[in-house]
N, C-alpha and C. Protein backbone atom coordinates (compact mmCIF):
# COMPACT_ATOMS: atom_id res chain seq x y z
N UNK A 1 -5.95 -21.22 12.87
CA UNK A 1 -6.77 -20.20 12.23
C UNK A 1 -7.21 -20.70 10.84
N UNK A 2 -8.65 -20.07 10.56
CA UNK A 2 -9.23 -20.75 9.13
C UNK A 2 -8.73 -20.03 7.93
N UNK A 3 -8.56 -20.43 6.68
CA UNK A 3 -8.70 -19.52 5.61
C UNK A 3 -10.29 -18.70 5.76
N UNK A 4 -10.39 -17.33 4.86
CA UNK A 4 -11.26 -16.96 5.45
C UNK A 4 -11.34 -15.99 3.66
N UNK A 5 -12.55 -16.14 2.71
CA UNK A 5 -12.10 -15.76 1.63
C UNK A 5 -12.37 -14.07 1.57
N UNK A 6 -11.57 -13.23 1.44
CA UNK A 6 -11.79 -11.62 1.36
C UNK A 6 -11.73 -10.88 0.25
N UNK A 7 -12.80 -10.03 0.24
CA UNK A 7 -12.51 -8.94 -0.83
C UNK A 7 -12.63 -7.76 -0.30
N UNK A 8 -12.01 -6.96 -1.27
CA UNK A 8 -11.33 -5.73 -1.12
C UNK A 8 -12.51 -4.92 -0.84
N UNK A 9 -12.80 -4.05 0.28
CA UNK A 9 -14.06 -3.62 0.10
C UNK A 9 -13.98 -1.84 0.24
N UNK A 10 -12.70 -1.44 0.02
CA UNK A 10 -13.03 -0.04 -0.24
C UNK A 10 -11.86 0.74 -0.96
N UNK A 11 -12.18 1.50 -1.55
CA UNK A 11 -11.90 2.02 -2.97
C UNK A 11 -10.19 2.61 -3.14
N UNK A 12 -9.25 2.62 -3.93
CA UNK A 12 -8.18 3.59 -4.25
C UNK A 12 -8.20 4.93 -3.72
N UNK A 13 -7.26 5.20 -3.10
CA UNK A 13 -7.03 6.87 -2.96
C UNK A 13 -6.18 7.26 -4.43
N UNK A 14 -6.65 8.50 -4.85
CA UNK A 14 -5.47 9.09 -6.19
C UNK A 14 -6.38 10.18 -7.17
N UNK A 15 -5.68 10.75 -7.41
CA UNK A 15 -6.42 11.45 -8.67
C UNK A 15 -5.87 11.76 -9.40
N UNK A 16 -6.00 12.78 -10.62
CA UNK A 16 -5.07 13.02 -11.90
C UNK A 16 -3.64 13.34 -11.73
N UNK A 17 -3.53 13.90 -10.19
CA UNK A 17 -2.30 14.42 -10.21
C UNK A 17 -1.75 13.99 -9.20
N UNK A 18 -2.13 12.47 -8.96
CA UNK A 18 -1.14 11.76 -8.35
C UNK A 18 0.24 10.85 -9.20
N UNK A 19 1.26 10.49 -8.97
CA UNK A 19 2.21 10.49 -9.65
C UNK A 19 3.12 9.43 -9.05
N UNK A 20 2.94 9.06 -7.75
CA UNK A 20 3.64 8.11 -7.32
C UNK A 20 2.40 7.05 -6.64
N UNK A 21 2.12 5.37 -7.21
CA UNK A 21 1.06 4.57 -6.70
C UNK A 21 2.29 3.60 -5.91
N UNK A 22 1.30 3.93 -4.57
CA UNK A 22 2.16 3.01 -3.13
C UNK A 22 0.85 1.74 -3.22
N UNK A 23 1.68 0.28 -3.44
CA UNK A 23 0.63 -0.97 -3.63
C UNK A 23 0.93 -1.72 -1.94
N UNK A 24 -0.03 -2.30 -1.67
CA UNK A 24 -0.18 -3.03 -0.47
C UNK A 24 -0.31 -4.59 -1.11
N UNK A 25 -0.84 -5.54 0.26
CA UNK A 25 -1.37 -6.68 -0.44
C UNK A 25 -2.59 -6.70 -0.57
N UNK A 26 -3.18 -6.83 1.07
CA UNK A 26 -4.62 -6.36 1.15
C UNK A 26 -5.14 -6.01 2.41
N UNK A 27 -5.75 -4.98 2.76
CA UNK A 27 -6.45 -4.47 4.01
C UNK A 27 -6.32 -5.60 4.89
N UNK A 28 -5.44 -5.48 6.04
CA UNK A 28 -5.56 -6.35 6.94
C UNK A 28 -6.77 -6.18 7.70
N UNK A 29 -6.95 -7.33 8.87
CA UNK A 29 -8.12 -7.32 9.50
C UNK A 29 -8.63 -5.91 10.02
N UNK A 30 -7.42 -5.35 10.91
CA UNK A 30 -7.75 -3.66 11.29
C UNK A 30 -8.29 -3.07 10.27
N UNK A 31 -6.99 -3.06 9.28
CA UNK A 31 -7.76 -2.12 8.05
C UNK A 31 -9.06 -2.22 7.47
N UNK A 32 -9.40 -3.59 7.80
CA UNK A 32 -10.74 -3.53 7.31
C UNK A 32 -11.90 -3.33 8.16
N UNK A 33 -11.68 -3.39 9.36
CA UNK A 33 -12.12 -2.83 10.59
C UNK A 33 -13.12 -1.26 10.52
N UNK A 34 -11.40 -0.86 10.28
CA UNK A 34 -11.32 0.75 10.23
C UNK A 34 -12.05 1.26 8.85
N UNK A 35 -11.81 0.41 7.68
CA UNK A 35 -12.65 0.78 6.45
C UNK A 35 -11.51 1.58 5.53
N UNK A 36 -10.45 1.35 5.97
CA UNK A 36 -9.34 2.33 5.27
C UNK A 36 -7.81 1.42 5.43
N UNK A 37 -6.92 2.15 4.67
CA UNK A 37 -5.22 1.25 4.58
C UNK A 37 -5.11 2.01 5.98
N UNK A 38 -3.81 0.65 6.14
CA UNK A 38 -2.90 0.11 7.04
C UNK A 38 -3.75 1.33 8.26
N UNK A 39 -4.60 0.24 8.73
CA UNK A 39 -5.39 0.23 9.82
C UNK A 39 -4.69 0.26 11.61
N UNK A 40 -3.84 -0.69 11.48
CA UNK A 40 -3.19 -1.24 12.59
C UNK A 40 -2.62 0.09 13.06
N UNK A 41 -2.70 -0.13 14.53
CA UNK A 41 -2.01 0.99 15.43
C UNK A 41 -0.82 1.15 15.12
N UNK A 42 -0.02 -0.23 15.01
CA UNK A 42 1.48 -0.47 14.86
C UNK A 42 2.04 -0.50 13.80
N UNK A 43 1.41 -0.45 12.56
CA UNK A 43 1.45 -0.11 11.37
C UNK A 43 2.56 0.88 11.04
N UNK A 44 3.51 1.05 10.65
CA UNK A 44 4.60 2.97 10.91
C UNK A 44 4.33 3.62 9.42
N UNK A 45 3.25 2.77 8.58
CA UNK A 45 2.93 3.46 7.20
C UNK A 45 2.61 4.90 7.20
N UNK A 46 1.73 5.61 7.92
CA UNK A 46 1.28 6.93 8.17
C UNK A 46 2.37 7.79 9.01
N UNK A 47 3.04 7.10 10.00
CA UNK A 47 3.77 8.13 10.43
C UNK A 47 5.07 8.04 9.62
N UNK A 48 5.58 7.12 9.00
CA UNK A 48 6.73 7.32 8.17
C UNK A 48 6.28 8.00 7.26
N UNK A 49 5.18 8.05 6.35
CA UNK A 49 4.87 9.41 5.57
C UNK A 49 5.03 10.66 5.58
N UNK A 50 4.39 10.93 6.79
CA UNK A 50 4.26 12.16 7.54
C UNK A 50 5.39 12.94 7.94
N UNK A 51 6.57 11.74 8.64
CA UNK A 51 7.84 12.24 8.67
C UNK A 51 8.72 12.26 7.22
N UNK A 52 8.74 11.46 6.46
CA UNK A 52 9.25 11.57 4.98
C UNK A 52 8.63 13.15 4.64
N UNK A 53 7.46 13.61 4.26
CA UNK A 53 6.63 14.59 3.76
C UNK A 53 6.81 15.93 4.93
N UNK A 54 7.48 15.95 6.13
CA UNK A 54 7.16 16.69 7.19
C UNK A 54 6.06 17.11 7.24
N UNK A 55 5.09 16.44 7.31
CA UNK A 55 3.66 16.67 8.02
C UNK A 55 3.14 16.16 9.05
N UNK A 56 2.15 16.55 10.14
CA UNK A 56 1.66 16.09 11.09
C UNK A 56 1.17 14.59 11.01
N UNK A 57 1.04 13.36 11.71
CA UNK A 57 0.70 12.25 11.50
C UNK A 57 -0.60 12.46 11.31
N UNK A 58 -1.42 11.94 10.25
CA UNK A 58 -2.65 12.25 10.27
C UNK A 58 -3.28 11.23 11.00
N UNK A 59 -4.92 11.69 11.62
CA UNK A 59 -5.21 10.27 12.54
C UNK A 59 -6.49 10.38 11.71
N UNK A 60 -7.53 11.08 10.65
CA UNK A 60 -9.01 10.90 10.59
C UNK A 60 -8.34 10.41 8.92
N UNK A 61 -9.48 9.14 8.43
CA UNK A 61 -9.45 9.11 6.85
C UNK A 61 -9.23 10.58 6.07
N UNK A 62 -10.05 11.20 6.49
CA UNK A 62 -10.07 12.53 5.43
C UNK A 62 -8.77 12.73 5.41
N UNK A 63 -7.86 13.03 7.10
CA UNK A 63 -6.65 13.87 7.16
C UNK A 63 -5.59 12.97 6.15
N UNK A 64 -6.21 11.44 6.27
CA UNK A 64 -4.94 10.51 5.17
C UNK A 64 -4.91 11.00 3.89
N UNK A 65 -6.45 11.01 3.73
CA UNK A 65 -6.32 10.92 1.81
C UNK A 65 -5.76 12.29 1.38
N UNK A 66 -5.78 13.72 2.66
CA UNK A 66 -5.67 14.62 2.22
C UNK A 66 -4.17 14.93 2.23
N UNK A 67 -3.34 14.05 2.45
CA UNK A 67 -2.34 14.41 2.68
C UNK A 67 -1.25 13.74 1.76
N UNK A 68 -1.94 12.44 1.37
CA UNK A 68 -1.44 11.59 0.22
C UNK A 68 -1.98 12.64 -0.81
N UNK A 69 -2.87 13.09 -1.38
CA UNK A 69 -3.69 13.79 -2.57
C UNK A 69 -2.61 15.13 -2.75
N UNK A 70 -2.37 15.65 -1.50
CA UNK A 70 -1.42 16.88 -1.56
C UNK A 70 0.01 16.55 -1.87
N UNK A 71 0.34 15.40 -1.63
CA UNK A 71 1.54 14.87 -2.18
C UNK A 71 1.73 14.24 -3.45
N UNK A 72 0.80 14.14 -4.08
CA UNK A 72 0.74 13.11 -5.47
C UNK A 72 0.86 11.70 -5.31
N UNK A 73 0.16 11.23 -4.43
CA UNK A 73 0.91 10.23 -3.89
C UNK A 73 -0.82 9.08 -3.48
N UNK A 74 -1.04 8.24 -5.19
CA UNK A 74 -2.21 7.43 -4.40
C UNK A 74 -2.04 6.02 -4.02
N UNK A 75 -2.64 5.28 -3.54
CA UNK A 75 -2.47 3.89 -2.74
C UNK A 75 -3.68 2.85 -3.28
N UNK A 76 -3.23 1.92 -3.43
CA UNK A 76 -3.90 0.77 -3.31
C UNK A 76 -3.46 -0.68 -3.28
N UNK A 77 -3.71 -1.44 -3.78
CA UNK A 77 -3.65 -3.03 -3.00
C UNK A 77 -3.50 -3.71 -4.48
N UNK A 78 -2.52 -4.91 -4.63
CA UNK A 78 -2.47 -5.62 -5.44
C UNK A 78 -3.79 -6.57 -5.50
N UNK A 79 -4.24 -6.76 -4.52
CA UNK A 79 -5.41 -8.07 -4.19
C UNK A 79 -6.96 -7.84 -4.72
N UNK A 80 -7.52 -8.11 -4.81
CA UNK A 80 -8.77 -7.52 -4.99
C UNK A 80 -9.59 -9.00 -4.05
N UNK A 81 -8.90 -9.46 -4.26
CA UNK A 81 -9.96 -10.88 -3.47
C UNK A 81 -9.37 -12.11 -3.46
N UNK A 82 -8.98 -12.62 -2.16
CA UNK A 82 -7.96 -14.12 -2.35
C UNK A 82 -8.70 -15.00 -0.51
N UNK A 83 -7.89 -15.89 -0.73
CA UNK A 83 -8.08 -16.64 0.59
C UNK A 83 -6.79 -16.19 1.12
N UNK A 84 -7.26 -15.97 2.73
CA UNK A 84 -6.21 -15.56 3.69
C UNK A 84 -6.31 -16.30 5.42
N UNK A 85 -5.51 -16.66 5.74
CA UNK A 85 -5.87 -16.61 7.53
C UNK A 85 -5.35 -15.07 8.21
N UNK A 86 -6.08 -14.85 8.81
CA UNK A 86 -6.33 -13.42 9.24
C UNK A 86 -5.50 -12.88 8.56
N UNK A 87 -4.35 -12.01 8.90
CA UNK A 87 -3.88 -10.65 8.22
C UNK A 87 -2.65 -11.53 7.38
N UNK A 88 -2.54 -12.77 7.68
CA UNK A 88 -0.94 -13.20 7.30
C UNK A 88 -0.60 -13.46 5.65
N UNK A 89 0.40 -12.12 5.00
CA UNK A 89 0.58 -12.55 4.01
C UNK A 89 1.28 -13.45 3.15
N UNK A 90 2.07 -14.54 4.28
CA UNK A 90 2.39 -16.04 3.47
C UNK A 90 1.03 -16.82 3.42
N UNK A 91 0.05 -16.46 3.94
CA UNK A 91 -1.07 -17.42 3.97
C UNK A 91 -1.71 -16.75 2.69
N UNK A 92 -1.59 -16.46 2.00
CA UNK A 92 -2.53 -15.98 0.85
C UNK A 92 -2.55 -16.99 0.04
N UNK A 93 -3.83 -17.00 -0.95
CA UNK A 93 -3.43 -18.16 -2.03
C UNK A 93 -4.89 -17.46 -2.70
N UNK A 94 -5.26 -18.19 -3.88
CA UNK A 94 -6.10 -18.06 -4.75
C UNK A 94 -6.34 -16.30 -5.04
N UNK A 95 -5.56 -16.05 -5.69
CA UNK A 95 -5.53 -14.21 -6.26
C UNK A 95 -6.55 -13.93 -7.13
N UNK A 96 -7.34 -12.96 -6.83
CA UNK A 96 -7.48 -12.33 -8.00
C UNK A 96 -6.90 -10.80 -8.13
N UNK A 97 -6.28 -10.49 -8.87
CA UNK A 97 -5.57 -9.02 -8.67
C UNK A 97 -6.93 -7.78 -8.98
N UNK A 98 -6.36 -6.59 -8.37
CA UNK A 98 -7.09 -5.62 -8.67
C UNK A 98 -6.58 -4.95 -9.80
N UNK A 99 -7.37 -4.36 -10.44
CA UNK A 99 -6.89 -3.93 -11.81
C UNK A 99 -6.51 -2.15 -11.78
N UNK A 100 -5.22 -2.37 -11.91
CA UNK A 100 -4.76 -1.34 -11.69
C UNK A 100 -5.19 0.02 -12.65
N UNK A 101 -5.26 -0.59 -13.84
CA UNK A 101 -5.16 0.51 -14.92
C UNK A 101 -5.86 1.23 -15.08
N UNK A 102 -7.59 1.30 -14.34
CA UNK A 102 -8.09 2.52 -13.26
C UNK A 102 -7.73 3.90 -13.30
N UNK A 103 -6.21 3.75 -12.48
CA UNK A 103 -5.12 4.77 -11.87
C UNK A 103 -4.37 5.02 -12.93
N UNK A 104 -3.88 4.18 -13.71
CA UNK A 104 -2.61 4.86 -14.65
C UNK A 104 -4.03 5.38 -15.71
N UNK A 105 -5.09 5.02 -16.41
CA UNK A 105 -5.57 5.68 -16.90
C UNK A 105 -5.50 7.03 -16.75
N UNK A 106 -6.11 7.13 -15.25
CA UNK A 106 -6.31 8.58 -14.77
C UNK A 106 -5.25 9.72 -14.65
N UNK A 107 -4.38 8.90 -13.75
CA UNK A 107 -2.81 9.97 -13.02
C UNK A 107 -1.62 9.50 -14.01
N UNK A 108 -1.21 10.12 -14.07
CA UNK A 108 0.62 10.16 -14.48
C UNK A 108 1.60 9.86 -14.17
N UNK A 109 1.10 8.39 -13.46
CA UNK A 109 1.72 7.38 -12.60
C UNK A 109 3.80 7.44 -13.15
N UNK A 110 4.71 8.01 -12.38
CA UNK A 110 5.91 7.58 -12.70
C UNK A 110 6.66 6.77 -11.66
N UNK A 111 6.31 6.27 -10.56
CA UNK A 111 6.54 4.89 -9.79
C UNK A 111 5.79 4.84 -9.07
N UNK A 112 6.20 3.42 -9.16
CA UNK A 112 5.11 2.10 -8.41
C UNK A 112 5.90 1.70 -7.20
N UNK A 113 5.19 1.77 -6.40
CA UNK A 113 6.37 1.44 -4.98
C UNK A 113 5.13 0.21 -4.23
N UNK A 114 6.19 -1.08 -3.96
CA UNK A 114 5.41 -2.26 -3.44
C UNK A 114 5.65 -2.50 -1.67
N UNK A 115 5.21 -1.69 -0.67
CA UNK A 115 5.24 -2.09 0.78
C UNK A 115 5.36 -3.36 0.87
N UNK A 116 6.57 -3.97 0.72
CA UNK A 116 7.03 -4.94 0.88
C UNK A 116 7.21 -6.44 0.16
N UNK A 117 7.37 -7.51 0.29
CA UNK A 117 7.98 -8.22 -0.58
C UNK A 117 6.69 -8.81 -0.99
N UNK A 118 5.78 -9.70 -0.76
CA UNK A 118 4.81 -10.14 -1.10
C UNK A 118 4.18 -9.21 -2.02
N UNK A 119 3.53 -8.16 -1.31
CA UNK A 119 2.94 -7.08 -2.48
C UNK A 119 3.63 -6.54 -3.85
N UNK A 120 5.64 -6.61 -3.93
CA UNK A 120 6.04 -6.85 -4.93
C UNK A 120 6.32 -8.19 -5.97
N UNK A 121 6.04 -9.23 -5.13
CA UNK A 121 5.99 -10.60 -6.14
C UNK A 121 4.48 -10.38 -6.61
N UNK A 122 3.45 -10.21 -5.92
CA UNK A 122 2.18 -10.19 -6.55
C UNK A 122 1.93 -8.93 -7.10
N UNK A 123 2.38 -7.89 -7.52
CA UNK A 123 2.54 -6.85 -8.59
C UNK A 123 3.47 -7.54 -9.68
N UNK A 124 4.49 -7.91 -9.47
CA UNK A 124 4.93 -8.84 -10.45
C UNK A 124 4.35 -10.13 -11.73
N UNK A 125 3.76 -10.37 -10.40
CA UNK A 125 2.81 -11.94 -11.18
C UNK A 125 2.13 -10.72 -12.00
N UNK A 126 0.88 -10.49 -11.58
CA UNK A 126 -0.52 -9.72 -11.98
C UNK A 126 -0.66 -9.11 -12.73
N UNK A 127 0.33 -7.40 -12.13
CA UNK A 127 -0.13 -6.21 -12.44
C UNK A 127 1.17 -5.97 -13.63
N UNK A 128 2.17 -6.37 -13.65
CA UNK A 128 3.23 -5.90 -14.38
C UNK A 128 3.30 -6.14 -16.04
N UNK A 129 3.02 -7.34 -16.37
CA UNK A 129 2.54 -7.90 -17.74
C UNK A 129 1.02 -7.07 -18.23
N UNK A 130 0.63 -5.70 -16.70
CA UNK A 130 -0.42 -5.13 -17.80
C UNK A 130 0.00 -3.92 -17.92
N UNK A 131 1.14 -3.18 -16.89
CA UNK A 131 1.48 -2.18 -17.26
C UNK A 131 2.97 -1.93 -17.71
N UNK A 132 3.65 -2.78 -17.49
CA UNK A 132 4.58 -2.75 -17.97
C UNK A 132 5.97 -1.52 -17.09
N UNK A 133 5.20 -1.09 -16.08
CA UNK A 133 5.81 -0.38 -15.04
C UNK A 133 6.52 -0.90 -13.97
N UNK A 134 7.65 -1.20 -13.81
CA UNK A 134 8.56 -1.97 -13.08
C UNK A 134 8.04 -1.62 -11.21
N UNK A 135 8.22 -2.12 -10.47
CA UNK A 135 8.12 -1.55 -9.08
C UNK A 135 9.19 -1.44 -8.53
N UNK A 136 9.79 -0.72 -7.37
CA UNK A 136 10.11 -1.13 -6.73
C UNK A 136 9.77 -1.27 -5.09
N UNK A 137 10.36 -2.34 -4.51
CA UNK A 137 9.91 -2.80 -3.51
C UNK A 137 10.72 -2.32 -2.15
N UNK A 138 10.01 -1.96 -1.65
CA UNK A 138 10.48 -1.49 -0.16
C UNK A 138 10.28 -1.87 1.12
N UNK A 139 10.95 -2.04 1.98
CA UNK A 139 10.49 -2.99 2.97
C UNK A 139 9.67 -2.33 3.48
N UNK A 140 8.55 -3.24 3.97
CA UNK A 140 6.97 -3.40 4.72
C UNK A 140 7.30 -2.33 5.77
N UNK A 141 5.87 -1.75 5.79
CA UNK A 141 5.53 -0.95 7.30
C UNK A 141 5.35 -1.73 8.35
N UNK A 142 4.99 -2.80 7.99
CA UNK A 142 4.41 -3.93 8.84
C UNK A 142 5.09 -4.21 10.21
N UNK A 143 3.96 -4.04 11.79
CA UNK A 143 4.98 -4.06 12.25
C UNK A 143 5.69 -5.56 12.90
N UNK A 144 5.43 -6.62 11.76
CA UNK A 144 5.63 -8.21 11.63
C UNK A 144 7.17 -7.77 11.05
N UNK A 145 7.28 -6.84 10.77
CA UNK A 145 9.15 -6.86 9.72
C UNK A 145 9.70 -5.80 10.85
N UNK A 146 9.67 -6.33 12.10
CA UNK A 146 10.50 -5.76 13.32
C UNK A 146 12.10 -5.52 12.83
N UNK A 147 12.56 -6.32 12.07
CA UNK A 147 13.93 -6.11 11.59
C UNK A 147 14.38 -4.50 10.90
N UNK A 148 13.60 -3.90 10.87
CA UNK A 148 13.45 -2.48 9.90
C UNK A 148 13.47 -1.84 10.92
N UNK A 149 14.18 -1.01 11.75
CA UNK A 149 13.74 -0.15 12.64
C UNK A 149 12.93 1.00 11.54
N UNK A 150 12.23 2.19 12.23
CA UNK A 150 11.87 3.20 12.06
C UNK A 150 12.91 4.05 11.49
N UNK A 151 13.80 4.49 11.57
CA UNK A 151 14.78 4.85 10.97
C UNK A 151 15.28 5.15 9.98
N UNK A 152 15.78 3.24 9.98
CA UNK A 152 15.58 2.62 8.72
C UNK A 152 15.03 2.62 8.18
N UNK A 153 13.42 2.59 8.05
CA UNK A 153 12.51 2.49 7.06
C UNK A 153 12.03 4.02 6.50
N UNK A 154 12.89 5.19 7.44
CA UNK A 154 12.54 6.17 6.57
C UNK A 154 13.77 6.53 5.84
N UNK A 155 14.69 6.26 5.98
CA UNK A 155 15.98 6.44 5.38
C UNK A 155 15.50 6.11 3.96
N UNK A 156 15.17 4.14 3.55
CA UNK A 156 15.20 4.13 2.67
C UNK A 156 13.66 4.25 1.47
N UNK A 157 12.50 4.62 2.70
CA UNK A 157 11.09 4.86 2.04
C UNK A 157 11.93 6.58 1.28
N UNK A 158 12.76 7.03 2.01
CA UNK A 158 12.63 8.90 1.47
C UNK A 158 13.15 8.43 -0.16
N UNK A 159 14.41 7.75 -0.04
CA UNK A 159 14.98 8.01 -1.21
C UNK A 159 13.65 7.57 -2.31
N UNK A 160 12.73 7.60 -2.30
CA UNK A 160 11.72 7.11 -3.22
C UNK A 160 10.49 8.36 -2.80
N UNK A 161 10.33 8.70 -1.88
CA UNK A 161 9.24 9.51 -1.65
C UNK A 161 10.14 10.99 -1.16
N UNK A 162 10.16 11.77 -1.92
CA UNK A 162 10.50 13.57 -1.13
C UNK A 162 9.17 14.56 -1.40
N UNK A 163 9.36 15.25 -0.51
CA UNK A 163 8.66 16.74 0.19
C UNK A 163 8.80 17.32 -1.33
């Protein structure tokens, strides 16, 4: 597979009274497909929400953003534009980060939560020396981190995200 160079091509979910920013790396191929985060069928990002939040899994964009927005809860991507082979995030290289401070301008950001390890080393590199807001990192929705059952990954996504 080729490197293939990508940019980020659609916008932050969040508004003033979001309070917790969930960072990705970058719209995988689905996601960018679909025109929205964690695209992939197999993805457990939306339904581990949904069950963290007890809400219905949402399936339309609107029902996502409306359900993150009702939670305080906005999303976006460390990446703004790098070289990748398809979705794989050890294949990344040449970063440019997205600039977060956007969002903390706006919302009342009190954690930063990084879907997984890559998206927390590259919040680290990038974004951290501008905000000075520590992350922490939680293992990936991804369903490449098979080692996480479902379970598991809401056990330890809740202690960071509650209803």
């Amino acid at each position: 597979m080729e490197y293939e160079h990508i940019t980020h091509s659609f916008e932050p979910v969040y508004d003033k009274n979001s309070r917790i920013l969930i960072l990705g790396t970058l719209p995988s191929v689905a996601s960018r497909e679909n025109n929205f985060y964690y695209g992939h069928k197999q993805n457990r990002f939306w339904k581990l929400l949904a069950h963290i939040l007890d809400e219905p899994v949402p399936e339309a964009i609107d029902e996502k953003k409306h359900m993150l927005l009702n939670n305080h809860i906005a999303i976006w991507d460390v990446i703004q534009s790098c070289d990748i082979k398809g979705s794989s995030d050890s294949s990344i290289k040449n970063v440019e980060p997205t600039d977060i401070r956007k969002i903390l301008d706006t919302a009342d950001i009190k954690q930063v939560i990084a879907n997984g390890n890559k998206a927390g080393q590259l919040y680290k590199k990038y974004q951290l020396p501008l905000t000075g807001l520590a992350a922490v990192i939680l293992p990936s929705t991804s369903p490449a981190n098979a080692a996480w059952t479902f379970e598991k990954l809401c056990k330890r996504w809740g202690e960071y995200i509650k209803k």
